[in-house]
Protein backbone atom coordinates (compact mmCIF):
# COMPACT_ATOMS: atom_id res chain seq x y z
CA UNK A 1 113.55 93.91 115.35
CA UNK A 2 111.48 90.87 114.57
CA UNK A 3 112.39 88.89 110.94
CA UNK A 4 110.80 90.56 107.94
CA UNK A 5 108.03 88.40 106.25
CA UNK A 6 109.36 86.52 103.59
CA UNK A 7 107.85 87.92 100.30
CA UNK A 8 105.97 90.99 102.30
CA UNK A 9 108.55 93.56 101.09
CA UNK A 10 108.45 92.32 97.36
CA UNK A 11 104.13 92.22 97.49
CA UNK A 12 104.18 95.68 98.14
CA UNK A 13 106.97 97.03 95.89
CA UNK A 14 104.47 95.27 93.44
CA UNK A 15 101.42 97.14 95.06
CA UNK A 16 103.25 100.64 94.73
CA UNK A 17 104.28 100.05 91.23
CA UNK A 18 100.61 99.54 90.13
CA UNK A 19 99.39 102.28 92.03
CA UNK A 20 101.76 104.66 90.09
CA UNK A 21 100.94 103.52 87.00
CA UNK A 22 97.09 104.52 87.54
CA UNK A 23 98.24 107.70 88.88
CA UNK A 24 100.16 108.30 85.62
CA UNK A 25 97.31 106.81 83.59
CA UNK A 26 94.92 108.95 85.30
CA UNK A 27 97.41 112.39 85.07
CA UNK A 28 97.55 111.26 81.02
CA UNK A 29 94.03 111.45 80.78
CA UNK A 30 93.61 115.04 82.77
CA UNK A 31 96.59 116.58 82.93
CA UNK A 32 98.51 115.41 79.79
CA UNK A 33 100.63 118.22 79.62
CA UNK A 34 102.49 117.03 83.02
CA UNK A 35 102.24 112.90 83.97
CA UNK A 36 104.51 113.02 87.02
CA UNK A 37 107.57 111.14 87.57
CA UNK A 38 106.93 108.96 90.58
CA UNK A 39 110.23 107.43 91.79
CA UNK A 40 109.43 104.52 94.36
CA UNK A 41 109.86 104.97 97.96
CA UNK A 42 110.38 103.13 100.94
CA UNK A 43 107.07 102.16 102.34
CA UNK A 44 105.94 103.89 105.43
CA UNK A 45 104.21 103.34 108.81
CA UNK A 46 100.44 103.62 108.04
CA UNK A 47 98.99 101.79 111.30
CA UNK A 48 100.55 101.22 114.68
CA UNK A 49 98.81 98.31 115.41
CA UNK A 50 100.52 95.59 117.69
CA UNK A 51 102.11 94.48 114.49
CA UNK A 52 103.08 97.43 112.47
CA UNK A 53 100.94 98.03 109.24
CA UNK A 54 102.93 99.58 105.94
CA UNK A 55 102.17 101.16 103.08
CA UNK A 56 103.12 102.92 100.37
CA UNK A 57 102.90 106.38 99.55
CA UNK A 58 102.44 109.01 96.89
CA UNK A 59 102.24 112.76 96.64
CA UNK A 60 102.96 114.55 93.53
CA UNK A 61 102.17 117.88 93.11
CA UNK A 62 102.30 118.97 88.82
CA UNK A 63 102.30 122.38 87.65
CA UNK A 64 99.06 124.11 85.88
CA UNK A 65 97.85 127.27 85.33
CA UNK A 66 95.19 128.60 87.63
CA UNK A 67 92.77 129.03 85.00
CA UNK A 68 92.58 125.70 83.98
CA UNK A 69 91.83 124.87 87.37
CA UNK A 70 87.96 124.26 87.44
CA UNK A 71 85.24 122.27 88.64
CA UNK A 72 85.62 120.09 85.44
CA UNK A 73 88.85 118.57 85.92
CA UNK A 74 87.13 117.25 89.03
CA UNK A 75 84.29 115.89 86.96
CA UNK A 76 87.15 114.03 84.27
CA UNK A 77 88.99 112.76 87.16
CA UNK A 78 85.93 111.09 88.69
CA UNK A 79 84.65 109.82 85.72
CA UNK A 80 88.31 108.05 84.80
CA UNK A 81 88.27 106.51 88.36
CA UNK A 82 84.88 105.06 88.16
CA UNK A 83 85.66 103.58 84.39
CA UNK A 84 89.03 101.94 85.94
CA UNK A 85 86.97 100.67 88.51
CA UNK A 86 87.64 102.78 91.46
CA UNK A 87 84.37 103.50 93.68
CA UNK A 88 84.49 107.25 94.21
CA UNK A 89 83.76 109.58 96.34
CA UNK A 90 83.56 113.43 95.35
CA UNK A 91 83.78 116.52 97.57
CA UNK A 92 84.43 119.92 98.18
CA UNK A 93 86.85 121.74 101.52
CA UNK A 94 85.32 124.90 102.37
CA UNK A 95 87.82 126.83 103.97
CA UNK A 96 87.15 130.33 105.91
CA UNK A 97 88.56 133.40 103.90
CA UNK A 98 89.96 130.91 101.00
CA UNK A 99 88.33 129.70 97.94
CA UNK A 100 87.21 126.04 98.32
CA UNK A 101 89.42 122.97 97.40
CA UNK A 102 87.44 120.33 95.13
CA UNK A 103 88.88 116.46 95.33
CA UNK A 104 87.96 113.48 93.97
CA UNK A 105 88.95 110.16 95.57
CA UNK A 106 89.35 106.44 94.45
CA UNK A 107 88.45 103.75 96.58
CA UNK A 108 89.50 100.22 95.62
CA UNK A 109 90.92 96.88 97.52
CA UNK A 110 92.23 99.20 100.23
CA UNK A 111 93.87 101.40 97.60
CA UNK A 112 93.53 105.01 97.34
CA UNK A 113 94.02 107.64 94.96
CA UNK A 114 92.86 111.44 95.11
CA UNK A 115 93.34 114.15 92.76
CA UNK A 116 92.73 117.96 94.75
CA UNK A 117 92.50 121.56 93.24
CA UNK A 118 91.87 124.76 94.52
CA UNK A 119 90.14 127.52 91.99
CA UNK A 120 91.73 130.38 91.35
CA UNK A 121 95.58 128.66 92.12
CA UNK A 122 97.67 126.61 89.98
CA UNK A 123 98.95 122.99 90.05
CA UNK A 124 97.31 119.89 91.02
CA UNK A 125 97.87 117.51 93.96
CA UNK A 126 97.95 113.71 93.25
CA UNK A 127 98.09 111.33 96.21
CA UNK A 128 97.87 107.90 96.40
CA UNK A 129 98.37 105.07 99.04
CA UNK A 130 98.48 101.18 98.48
CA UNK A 131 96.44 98.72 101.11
CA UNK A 132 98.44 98.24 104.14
CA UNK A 133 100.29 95.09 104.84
CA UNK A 134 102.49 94.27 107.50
CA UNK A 135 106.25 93.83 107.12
CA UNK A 136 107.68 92.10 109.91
CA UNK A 137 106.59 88.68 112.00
CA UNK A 138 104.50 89.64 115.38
CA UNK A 139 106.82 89.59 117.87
CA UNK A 140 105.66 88.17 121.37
CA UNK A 141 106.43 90.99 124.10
CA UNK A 142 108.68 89.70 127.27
CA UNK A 143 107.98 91.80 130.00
CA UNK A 144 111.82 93.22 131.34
CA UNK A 145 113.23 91.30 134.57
CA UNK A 146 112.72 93.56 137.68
CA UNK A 147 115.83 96.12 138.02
CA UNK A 148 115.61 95.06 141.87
CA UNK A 149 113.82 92.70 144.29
CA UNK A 150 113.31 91.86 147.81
CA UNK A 151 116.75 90.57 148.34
CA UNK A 152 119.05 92.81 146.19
CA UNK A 153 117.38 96.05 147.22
CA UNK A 154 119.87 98.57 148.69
CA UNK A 155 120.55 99.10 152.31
CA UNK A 156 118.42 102.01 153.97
CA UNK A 157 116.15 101.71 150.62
CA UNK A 158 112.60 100.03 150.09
CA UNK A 159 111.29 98.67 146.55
CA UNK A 160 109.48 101.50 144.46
CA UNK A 161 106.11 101.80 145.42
CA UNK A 162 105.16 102.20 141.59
CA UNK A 163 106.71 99.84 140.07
CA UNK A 164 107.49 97.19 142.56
CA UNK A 165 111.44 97.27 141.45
CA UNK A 166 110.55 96.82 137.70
CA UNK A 167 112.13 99.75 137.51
CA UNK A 168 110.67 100.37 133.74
CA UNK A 169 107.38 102.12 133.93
CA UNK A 170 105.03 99.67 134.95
CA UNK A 171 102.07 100.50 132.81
CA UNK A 172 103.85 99.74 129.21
CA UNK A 173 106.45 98.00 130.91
CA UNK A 174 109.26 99.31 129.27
CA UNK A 175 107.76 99.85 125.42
CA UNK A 176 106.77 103.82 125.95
CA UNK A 177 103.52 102.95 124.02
CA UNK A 178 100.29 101.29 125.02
CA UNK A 179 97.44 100.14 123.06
CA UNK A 180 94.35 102.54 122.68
CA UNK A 181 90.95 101.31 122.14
CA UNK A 182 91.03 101.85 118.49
CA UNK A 183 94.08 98.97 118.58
CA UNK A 184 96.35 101.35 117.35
CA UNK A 185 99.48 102.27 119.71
CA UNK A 186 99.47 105.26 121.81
CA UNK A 187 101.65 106.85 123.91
CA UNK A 188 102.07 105.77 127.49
CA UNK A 189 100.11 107.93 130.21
CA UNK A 190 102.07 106.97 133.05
CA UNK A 191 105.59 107.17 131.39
CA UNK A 192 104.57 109.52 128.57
CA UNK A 193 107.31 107.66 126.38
CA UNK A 194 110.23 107.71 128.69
CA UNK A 195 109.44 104.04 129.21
CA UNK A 196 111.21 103.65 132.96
CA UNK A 197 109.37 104.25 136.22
CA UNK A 198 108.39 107.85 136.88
CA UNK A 199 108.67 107.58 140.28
CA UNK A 200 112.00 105.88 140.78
CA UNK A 201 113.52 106.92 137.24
CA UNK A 202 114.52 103.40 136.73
CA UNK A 203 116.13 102.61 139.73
CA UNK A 204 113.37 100.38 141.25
CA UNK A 205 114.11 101.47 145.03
CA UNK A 206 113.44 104.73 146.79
CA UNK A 207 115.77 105.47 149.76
CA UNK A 208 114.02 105.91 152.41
CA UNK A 209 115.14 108.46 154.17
CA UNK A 210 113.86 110.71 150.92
CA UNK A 211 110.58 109.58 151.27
CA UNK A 212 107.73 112.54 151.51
CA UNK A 213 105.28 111.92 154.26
CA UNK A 214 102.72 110.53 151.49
CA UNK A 215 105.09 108.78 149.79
CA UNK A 216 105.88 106.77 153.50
CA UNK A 217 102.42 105.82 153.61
CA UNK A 218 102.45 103.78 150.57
CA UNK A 219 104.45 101.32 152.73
CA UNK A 220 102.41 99.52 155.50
CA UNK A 221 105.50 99.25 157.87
CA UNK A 222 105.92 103.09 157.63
CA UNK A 223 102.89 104.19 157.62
CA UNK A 224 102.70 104.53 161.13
CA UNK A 225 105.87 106.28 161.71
CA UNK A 226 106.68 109.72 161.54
CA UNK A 227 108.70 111.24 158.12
CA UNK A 228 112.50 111.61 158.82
């Protein structure tokens, strides 16, 4: 794993201590009755960018009766948020055979914080997540040495069509994950996160005297000979 960022780990212990104590501020003001104990955490992945993005993470659920549960805790929530200087964004989750779940949501700096009911049930749902920050220096990707090659290849075998005696799957070349367009990391296609060839399971060479009649004509100096 690549060093951690000196200081990185500290800025956003700092960053999830502030966002708890807006949580609780916010939980005083609304739900006063039960301000949450938020214990800190370790942070979590929140992007899988080339260089890992982290955050971290709250979800609290406090206990209240379903009656109290209305449209104008929504309305106190929203209005605390915009005082502490949160731009927010209000809405409600309509949800087939279920009464509707009303949020509102606090957008600042990269921060969030939501509060979420549903009418008719008890408790409320407090999330929260700091702005992401990476944790660990970028790490520049060397490409595996080849498993085989031309002169270590195996009597009676050829190198792997696929991978050319890479042996790891040539596509993500041996990290099971690719980037997507987004820039976030997705799971190989070709390997599908077993990260070695599929077609040679690592080995690099095919014998080949195993070779399928398609498989022969991926080599020019078989391709006009018959299958054995």
């Amino acid at each position: 794993m690549a060093d951690e960022i000196p200081g990185a780990r500290e800025q956003l212990a700092r960053d999830g201590a502030w966002l708890r104590a807006q949580i609780r501020e916010l939980a005083a003001e609304i739900t006063p009755e039960q301000v949450p104990d938020l214990p800190e955490r370790d942070p979590v992945v929140a992007d899988w960018q080339e260089q890992l993005q982290y955050k971290d993470k709250v979800t609290v659920t406090v206990d209240r009766s379903a009656e109290l549960n209305t449209p104008e805790l929504i309305d106190r929530a929203a209005a605390w948020l915009t005082a502490a200087g949160w731009t927010v964004e209000r809405g409600t989750i309509e949800r087939k055979g279920r009464t509707p779940l009303l949020h509102a949501t606090g957008i600042r700096d990269g921060f969030e914080i939501s509060v979420r009911i549903q009418q008719g049930f008890g408790g409320v749902l407090y999330t929260g997540d700091t702005a992401t920050r990476p944790l660990y220096e970028l790490e520049e990707f060397v490409p595996p040495v080849p498993v085989k090659i031309a002169e270590t290849v195996s009597d009676g075998h050829l190198l792997c069509y696929e991978c050319v005696g890479l042996g790891w799957c040539p596509l993500c070349r041996s990290r099971g994950w690719i980037l997507g367009a987004s820039g976030s990391r997705e799971q190989c296609r070709e390997c599908h996160g077993a990260r070695v060839c599929p077609v040679c399971d690592g080995r690099g060479e095919l014998a080949v005297s195993a070779l399928a009649g398609w498989e022969r004509d991926q080599y020019p100096e078989l391709r006009n000979q018959s299958s054995r």
